[in-house]
N, C-alpha and C. Protein backbone atom coordinates (compact mmCIF):
# COMPACT_ATOMS: atom_id res chain seq x y z
N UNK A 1 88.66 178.59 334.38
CA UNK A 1 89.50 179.75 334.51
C UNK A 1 89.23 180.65 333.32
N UNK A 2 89.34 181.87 333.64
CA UNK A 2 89.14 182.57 332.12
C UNK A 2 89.87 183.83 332.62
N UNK A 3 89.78 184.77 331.38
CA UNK A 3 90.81 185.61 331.18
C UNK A 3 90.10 187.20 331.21
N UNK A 4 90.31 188.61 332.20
CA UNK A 4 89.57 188.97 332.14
C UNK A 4 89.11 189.64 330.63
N UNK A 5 88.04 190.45 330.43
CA UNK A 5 88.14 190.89 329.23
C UNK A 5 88.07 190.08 327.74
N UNK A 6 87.86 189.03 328.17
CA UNK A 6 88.36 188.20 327.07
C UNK A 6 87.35 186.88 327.26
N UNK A 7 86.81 186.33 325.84
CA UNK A 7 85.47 185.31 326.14
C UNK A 7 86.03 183.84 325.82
N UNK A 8 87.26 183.96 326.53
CA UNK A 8 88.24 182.51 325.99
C UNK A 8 87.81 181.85 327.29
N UNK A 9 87.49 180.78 327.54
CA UNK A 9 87.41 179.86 328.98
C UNK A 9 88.65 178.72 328.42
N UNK A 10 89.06 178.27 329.53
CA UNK A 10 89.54 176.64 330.10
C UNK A 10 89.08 176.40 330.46
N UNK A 11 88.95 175.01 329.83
CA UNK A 11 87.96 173.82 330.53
C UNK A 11 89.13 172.77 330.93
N UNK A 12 88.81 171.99 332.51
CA UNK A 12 89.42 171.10 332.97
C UNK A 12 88.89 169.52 331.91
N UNK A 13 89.79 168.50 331.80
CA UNK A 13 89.67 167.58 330.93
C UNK A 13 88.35 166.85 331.83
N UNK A 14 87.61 166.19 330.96
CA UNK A 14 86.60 165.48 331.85
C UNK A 14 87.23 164.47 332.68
N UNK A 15 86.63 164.14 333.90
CA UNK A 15 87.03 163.30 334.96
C UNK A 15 87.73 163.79 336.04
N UNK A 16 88.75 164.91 335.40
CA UNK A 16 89.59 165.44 336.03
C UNK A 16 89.52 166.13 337.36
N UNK A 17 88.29 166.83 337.29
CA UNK A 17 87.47 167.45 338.48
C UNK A 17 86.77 166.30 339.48
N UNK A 18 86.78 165.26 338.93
CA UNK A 18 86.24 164.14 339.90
C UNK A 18 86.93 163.78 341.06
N UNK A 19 88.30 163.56 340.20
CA UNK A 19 89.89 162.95 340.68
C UNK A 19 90.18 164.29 341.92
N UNK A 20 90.07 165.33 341.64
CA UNK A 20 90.53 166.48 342.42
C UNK A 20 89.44 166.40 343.63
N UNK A 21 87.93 166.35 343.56
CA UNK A 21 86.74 166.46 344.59
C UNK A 21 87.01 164.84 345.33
N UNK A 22 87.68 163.76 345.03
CA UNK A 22 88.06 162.50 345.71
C UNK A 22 89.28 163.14 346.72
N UNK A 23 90.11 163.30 346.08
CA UNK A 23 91.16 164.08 346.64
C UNK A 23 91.09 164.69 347.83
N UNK A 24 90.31 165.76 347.27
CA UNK A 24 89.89 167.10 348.46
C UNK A 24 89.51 166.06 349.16
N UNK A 25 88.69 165.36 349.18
CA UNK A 25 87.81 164.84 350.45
C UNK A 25 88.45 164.15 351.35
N UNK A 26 89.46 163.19 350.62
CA UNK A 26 90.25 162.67 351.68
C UNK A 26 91.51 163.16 352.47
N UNK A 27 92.02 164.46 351.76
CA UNK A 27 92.88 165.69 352.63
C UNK A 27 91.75 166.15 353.63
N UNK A 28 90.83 166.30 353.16
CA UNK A 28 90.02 166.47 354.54
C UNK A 28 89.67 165.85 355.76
N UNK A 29 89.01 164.51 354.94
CA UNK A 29 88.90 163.75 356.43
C UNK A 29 89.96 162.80 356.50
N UNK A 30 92.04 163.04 356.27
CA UNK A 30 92.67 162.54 356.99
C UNK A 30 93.57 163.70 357.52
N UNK A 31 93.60 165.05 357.21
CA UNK A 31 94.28 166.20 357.43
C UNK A 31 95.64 165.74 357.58
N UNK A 32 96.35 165.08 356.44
CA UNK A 32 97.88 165.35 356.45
C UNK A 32 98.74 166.22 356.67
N UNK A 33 99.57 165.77 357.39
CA UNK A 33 100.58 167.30 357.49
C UNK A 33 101.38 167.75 356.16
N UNK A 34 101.55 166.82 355.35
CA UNK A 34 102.61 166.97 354.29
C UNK A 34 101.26 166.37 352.83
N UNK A 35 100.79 167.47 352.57
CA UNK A 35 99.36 167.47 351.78
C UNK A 35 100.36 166.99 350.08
N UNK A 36 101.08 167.51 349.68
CA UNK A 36 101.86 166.55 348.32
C UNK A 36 102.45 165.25 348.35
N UNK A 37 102.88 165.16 349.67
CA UNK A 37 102.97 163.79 349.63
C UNK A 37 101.87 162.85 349.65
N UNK A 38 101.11 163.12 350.47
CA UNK A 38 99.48 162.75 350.84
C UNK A 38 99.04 162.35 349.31
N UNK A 39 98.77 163.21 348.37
CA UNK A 39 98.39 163.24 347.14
C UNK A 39 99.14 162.32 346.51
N UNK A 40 100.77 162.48 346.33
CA UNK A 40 101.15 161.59 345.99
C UNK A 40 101.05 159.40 345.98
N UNK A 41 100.68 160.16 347.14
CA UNK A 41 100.30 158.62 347.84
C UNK A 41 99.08 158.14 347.38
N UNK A 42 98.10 159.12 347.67
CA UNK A 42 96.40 158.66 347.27
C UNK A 42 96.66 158.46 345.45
N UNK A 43 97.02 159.15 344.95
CA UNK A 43 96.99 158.74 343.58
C UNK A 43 97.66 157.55 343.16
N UNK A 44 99.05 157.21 343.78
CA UNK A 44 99.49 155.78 343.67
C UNK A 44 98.40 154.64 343.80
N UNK A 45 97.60 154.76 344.80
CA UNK A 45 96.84 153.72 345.71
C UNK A 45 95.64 153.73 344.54
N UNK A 46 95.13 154.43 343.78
CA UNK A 46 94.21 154.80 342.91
C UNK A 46 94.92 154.33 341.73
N UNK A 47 95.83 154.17 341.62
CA UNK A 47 96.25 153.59 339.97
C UNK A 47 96.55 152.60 340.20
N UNK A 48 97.00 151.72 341.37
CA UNK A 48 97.14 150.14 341.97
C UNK A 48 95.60 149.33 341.51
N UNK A 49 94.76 150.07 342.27
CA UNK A 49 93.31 149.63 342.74
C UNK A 49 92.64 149.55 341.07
N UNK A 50 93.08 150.77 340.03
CA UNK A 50 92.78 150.58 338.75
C UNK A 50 93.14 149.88 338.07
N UNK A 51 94.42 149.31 338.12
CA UNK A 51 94.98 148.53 337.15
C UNK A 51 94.17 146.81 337.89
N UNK A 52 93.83 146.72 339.31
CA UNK A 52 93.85 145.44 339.71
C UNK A 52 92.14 145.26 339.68
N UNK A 53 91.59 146.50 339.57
CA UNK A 53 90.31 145.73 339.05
C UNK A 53 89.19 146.28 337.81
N UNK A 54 90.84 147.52 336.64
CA UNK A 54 90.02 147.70 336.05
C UNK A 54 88.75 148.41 335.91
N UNK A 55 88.72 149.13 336.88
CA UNK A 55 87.63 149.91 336.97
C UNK A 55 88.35 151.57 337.33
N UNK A 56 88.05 152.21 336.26
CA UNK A 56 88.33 153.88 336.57
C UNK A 56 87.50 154.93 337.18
N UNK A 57 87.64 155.29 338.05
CA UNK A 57 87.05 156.16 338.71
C UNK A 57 86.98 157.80 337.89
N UNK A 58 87.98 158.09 337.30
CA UNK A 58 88.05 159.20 336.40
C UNK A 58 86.78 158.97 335.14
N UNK A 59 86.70 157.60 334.52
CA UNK A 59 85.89 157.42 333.05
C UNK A 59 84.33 157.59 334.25
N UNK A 60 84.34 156.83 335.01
CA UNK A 60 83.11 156.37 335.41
C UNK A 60 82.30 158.02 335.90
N UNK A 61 83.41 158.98 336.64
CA UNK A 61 82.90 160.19 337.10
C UNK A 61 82.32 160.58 336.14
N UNK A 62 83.29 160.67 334.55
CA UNK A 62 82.90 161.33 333.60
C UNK A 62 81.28 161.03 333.05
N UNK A 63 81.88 159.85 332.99
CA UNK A 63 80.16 159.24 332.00
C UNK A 63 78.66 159.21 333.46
N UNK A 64 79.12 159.43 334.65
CA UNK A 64 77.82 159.68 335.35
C UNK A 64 77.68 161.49 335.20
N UNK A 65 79.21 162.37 334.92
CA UNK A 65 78.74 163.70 334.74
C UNK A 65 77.77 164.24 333.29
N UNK A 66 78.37 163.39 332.08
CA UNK A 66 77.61 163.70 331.28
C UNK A 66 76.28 163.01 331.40
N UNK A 67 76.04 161.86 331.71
CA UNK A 67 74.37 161.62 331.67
C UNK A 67 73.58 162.41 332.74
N UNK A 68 74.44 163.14 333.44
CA UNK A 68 73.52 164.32 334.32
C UNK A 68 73.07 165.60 333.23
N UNK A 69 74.28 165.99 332.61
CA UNK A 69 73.87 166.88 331.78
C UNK A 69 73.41 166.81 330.74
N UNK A 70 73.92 165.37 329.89
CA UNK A 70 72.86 165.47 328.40
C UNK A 70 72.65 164.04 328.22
N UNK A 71 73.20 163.06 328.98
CA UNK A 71 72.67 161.61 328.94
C UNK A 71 73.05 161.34 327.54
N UNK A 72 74.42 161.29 327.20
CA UNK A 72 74.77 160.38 325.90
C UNK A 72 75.91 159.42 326.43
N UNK A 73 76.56 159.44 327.92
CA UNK A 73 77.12 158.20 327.75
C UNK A 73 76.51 157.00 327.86
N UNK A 74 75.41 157.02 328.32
CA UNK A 74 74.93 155.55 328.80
C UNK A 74 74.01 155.52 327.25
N UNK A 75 73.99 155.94 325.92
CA UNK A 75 73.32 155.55 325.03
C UNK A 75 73.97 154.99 324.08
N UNK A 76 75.57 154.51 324.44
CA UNK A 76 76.33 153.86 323.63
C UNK A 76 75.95 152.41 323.40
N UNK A 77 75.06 151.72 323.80
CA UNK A 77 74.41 150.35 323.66
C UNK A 77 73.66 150.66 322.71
N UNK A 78 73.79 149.03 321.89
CA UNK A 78 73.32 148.81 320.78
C UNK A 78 71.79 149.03 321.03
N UNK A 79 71.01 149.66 319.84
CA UNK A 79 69.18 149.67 319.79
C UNK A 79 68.92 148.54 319.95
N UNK A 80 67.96 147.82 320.84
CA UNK A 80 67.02 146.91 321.12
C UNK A 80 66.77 146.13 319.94
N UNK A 81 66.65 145.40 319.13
CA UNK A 81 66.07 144.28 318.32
C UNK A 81 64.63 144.06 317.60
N UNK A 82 64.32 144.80 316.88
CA UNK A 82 62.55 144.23 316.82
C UNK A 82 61.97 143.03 316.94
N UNK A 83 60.89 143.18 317.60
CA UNK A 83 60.39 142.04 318.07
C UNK A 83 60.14 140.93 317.08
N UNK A 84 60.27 139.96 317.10
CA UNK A 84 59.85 138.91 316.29
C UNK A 84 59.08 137.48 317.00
N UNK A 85 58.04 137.34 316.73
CA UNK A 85 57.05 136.47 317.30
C UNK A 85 57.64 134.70 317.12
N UNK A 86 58.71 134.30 315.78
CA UNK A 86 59.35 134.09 316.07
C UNK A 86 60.52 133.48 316.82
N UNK A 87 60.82 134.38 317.19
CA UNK A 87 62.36 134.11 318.00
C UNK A 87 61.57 133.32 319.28
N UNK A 88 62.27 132.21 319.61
CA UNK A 88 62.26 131.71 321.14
C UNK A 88 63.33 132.08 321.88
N UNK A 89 62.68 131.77 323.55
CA UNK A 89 63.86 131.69 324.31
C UNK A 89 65.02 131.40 324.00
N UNK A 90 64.90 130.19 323.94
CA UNK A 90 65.73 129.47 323.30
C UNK A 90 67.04 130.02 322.56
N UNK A 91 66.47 130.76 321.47
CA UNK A 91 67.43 131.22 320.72
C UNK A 91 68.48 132.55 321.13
N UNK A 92 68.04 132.73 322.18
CA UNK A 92 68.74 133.95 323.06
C UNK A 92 70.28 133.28 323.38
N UNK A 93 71.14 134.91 323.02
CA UNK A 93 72.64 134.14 322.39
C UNK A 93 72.96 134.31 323.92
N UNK A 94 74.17 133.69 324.18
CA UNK A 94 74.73 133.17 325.73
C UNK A 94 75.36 134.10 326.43
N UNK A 95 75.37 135.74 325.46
CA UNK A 95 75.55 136.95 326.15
C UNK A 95 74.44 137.24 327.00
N UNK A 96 73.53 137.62 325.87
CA UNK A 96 72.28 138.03 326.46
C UNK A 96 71.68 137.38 328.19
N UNK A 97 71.99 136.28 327.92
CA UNK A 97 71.50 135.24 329.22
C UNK A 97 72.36 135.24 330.32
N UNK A 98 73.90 135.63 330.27
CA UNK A 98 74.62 135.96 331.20
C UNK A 98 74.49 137.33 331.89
N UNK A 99 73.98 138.15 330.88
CA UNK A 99 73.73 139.49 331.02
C UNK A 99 72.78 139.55 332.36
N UNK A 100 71.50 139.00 331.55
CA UNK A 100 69.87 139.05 332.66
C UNK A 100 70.35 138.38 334.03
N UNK A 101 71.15 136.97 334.03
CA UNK A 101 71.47 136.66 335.31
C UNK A 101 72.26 137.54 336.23
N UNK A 102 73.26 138.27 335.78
CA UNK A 102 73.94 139.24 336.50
C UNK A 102 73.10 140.34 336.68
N UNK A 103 72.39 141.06 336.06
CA UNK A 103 71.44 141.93 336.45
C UNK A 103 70.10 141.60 337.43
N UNK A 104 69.83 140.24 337.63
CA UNK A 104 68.70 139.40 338.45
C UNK A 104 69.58 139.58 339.87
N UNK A 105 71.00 139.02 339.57
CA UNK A 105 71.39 138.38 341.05
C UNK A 105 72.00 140.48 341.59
N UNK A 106 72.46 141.81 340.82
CA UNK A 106 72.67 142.54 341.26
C UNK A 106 71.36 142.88 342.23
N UNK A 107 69.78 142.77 341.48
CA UNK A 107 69.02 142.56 341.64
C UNK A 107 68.59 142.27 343.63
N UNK A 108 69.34 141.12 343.32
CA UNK A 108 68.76 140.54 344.17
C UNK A 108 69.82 141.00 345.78
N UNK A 109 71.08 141.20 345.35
CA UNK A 109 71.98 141.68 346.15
C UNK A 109 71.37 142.86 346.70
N UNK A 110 70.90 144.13 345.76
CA UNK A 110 70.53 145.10 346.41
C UNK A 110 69.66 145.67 347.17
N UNK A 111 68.33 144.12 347.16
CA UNK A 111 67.59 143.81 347.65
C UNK A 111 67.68 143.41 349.48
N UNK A 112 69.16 142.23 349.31
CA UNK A 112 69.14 142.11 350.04
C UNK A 112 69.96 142.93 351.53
N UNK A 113 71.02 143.76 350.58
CA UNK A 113 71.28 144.90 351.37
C UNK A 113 70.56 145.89 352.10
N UNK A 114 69.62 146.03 351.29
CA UNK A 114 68.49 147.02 351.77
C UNK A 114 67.85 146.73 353.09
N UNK A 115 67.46 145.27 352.71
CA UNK A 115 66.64 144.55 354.40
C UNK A 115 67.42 144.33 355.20
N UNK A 116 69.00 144.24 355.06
CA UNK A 116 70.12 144.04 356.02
C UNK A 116 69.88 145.58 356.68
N UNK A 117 69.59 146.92 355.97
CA UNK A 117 69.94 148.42 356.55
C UNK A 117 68.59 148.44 357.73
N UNK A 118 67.73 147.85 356.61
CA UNK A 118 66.06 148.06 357.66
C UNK A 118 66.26 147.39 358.66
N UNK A 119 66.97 146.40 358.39
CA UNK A 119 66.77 145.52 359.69
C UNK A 119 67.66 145.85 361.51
N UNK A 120 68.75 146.67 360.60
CA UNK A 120 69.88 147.06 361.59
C UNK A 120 69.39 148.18 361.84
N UNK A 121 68.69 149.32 361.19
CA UNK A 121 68.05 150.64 361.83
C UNK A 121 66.97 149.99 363.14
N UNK A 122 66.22 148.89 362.53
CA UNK A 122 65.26 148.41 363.46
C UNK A 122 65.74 148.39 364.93
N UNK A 123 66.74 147.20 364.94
CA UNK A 123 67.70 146.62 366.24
C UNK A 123 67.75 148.04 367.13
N UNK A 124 68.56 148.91 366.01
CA UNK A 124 68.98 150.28 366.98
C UNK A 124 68.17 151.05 367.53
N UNK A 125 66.90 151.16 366.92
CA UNK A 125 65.45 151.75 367.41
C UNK A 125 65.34 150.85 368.68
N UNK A 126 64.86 149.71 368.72
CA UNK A 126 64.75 148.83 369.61
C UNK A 126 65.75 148.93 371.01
N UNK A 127 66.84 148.76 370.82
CA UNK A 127 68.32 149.57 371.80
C UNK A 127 67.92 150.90 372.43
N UNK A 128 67.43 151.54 371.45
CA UNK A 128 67.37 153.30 371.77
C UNK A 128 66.33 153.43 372.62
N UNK A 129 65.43 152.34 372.67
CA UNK A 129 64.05 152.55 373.35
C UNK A 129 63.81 151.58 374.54
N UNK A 130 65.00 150.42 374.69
CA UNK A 130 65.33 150.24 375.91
C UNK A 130 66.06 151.06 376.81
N UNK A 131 66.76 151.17 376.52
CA UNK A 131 68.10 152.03 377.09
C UNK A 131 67.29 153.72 377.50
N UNK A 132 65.95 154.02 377.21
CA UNK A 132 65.32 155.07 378.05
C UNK A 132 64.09 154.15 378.31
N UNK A 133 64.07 153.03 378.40
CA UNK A 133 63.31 152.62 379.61
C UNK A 133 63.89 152.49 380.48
N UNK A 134 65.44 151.84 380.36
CA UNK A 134 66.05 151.57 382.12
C UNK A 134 66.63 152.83 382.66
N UNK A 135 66.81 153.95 381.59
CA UNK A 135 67.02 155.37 382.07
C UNK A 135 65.67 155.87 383.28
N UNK A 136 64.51 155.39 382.59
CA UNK A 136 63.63 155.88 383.23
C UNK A 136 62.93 155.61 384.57
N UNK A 137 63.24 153.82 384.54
CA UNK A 137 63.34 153.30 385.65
C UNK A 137 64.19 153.87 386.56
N UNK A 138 65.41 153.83 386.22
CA UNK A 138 66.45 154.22 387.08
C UNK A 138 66.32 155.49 388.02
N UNK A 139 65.84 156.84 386.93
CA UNK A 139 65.36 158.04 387.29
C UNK A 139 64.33 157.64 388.77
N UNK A 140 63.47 156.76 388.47
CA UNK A 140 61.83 156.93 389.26
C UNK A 140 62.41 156.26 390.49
N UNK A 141 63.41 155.24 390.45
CA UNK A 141 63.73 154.51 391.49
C UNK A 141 64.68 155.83 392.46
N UNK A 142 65.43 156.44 391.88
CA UNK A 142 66.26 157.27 392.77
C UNK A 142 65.15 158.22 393.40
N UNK A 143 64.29 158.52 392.70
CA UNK A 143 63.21 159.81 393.28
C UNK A 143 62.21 159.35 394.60
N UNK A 144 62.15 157.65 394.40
CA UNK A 144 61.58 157.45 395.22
C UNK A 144 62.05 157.30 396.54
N UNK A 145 64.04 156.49 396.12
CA UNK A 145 64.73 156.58 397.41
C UNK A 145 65.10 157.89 398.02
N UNK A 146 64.86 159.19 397.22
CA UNK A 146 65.12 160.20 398.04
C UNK A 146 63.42 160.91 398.83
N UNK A 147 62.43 160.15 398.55
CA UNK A 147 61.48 160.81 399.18
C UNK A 147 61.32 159.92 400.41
N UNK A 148 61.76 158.60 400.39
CA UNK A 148 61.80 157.90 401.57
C UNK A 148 62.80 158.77 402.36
């Protein structure tokens, strides 16, 4: 918002615009009749869902808006370690190793979601291309009972 004449801007708090474009979307695709209550409601259901798993949708908007624009939230992790020839496996502390397994098995989850999508686009290709063969049958069979 700004003021005319004048080189003062407001800025909305970060996240804040996230919370509002969630919002909008679901006044849209549920078109309430009573749009404050609606809101009222969706924001309840959003601070339930936060408190029970901890995960904010406001921080998370924020920190994927700034690493679009200048990429400093995701550089809050500690610098990497210099290498040392050294160090064994072994000695890798029981963070680190819980870490790589959860990142292997996300890994592997998103992997396997993926061949679950290919596999179900497949099926439906397959459906789509029966279903105008017996169209087509069907067509040739009527053309023929009307030339008899």
């Amino acid at each position: 918002m700004s003021i005319p004449f004048s080189n003062t801007h407001c800025r909305i708090p970060q996240g804040f615009g996230n919370l509002l474009e969630g919002l909008t979307r679901e006044i849209l695709r549920e078109q309430p009749d009573n749009i404050p209550a609606f809101a009222a409601a969706y924001f309840e259901n959003l601070l339930e869902k936060r408190e029970k798993t901890s995960f904010d949708p406001a921080e998370w908007g924020t920190k994927v808006d700034d690493r679009f624009y200048n990429n400093h939230a995701f550089k809050e992790q500690e610098p990497p370690e210099k290498f040392e020839p050294e160090k064994e496996k072994s000695q890798i502390s029981m963070k680190e190793e819980t870490a790589l397994k959860e990142s292997s098995e996300e890994g592997k989850d998103m992997e396997k979601n993926a061949a679950l999508k290919i596999q179900a686009a497949f099926r439906g290709h397959l459906a789509r291309e029966e279903v105008k063969k017996m169209k087509s049958s069907d067509l040739e069979e009527n053309k023929t009972e009307e030339n008899e």
